[in-house]
C-alpha atoms as a PDB file:
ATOM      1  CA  UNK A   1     -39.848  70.945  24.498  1.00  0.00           C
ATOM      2  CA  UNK A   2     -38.262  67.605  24.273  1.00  0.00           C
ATOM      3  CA  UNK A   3     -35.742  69.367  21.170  1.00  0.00           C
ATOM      4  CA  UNK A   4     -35.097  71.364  24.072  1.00  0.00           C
ATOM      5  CA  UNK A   5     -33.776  69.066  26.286  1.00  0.00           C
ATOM      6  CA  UNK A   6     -31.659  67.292  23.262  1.00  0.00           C
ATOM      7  CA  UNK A   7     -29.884  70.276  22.959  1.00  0.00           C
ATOM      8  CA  UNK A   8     -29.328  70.842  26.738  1.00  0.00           C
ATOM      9  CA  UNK A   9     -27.871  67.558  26.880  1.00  0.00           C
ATOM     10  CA  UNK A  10     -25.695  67.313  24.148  1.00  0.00           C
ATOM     11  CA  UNK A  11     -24.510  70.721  25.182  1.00  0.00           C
ATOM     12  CA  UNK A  12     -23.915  69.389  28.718  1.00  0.00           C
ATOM     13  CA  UNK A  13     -21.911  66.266  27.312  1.00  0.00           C
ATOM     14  CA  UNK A  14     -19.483  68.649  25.093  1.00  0.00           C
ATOM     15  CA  UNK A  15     -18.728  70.538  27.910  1.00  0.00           C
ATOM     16  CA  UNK A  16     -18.042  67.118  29.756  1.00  0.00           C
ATOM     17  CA  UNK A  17     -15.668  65.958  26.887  1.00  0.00           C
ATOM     18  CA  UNK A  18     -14.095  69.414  26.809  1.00  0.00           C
ATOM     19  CA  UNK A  19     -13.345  69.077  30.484  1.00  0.00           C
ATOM     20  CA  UNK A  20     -11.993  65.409  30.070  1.00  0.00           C
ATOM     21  CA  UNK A  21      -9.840  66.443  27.225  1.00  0.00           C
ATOM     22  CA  UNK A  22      -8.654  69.532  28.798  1.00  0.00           C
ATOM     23  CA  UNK A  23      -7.603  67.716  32.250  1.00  0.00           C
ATOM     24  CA  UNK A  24      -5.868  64.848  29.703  1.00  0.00           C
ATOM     25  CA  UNK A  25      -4.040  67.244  27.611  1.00  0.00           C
ATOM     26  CA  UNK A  26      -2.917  68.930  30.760  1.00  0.00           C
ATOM     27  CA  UNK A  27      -2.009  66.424  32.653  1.00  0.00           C
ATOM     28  CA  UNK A  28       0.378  64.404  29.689  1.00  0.00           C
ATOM     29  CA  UNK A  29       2.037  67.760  29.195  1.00  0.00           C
ATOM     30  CA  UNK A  30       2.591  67.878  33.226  1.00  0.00           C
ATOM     31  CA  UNK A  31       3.906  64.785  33.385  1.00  0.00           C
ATOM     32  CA  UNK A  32       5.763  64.895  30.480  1.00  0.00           C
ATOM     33  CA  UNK A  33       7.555  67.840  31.152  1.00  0.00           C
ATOM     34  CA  UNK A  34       8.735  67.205  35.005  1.00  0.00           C
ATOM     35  CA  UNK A  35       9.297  63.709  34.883  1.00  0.00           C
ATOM     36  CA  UNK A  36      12.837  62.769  33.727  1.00  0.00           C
ATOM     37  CA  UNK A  37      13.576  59.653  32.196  1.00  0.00           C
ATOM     38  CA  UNK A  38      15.009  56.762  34.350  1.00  0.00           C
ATOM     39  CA  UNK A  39      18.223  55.341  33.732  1.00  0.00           C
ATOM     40  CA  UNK A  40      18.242  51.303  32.254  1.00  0.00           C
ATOM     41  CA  UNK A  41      19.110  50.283  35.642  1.00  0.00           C
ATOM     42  CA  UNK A  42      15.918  50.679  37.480  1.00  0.00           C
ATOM     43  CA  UNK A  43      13.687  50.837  34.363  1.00  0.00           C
ATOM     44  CA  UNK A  44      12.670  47.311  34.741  1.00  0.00           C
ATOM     45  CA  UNK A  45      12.066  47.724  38.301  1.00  0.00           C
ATOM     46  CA  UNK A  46       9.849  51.153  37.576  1.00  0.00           C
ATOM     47  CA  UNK A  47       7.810  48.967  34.566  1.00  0.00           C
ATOM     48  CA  UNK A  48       6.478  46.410  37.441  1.00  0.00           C
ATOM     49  CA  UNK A  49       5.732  48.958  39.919  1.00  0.00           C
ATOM     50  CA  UNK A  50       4.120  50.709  36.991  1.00  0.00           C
ATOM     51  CA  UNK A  51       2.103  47.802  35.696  1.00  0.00           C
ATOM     52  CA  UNK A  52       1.322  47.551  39.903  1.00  0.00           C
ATOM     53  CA  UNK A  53       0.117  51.271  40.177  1.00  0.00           C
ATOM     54  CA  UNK A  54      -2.163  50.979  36.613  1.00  0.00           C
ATOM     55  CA  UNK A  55      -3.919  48.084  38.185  1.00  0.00           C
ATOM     56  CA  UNK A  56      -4.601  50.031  41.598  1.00  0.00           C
ATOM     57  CA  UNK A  57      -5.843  52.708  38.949  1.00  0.00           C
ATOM     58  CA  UNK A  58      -8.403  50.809  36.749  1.00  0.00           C
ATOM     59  CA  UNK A  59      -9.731  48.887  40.194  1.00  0.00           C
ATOM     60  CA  UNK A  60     -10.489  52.417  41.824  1.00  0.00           C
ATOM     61  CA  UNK A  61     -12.072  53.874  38.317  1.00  0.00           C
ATOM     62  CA  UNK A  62     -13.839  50.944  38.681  1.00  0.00           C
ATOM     63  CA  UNK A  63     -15.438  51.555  41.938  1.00  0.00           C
ATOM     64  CA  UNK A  64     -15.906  55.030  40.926  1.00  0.00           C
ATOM     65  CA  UNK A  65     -18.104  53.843  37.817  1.00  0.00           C
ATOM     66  CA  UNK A  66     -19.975  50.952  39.766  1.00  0.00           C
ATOM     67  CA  UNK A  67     -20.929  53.821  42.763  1.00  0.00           C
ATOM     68  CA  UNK A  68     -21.872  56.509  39.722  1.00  0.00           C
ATOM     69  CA  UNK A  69     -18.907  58.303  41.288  1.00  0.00           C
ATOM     70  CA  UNK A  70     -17.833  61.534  38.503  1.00  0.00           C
ATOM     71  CA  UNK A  71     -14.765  63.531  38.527  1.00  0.00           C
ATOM     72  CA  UNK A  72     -16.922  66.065  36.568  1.00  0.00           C
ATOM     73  CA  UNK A  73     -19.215  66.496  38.791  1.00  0.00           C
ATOM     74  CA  UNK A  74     -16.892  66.794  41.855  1.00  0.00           C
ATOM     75  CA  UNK A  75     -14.821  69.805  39.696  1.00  0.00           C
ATOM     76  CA  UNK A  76     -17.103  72.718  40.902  1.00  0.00           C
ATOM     77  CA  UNK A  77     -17.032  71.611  44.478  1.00  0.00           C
ATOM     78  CA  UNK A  78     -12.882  71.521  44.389  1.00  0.00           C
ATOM     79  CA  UNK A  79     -13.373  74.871  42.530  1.00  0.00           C
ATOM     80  CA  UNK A  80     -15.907  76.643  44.966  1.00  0.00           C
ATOM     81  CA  UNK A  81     -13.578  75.473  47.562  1.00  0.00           C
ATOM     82  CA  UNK A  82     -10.155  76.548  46.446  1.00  0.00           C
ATOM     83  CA  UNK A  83     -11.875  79.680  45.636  1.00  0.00           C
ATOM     84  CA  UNK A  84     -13.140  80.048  49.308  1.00  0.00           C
ATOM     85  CA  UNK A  85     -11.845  83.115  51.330  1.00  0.00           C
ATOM     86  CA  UNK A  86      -9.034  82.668  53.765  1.00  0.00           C
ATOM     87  CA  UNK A  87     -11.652  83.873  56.629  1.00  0.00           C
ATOM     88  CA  UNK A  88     -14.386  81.803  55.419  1.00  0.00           C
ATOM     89  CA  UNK A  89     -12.060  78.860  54.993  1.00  0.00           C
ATOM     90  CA  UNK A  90     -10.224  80.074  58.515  1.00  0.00           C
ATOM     91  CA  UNK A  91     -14.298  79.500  60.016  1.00  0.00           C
ATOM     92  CA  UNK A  92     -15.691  76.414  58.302  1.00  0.00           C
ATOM     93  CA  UNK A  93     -12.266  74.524  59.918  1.00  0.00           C
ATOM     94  CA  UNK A  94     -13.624  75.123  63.165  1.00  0.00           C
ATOM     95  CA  UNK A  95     -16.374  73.356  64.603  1.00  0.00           C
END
């Protein structure tokens, strides 16, 4: 029984990696493909506001980690939802 729940674990944490890698890969090839490069002017300017928006990032990952907080686990809600009828979506708006 406990070999059991090895496997359902490890099973659970390569679909978890899959998912992270997937939404990576995905997401580099979005940005990479839509944003266009910025001209020397303003590239300084872009770098602090860059180095500004990185730190906002980490502190709210952070906050995420401390309150056990997991993109993962929020992906099937966002999915469920998105995949909600129009007339069920139309109903739970209103109270």
């Amino acid at each position: 029984m406990r070999l059991d729940r090895l496997s359902r674990q490890v099973q659970r944490l390569e679909r978890n990696v899959g998912i992270a890698t997937e939404t990576l890969a995905l997401f580099v090839r979005f940005w990479l493909t839509i944003t266009p490069p910025l001209p020397g002017d303003v590239q300084a300017a872009a770098q602090v506001k860059g180095r500004e928006r990185y730190e906002g990032f980490i502190e709210a990952l952070g906050r995420r980690l401390q309150k056990g907080q997991s993109l993962v686990q929020e992906i099937p809600d966002d999915i469920a939802g998105s995949m909600m009828p129009e007339s069920m979506a139309d109903s739970a708006d209103q109270p």
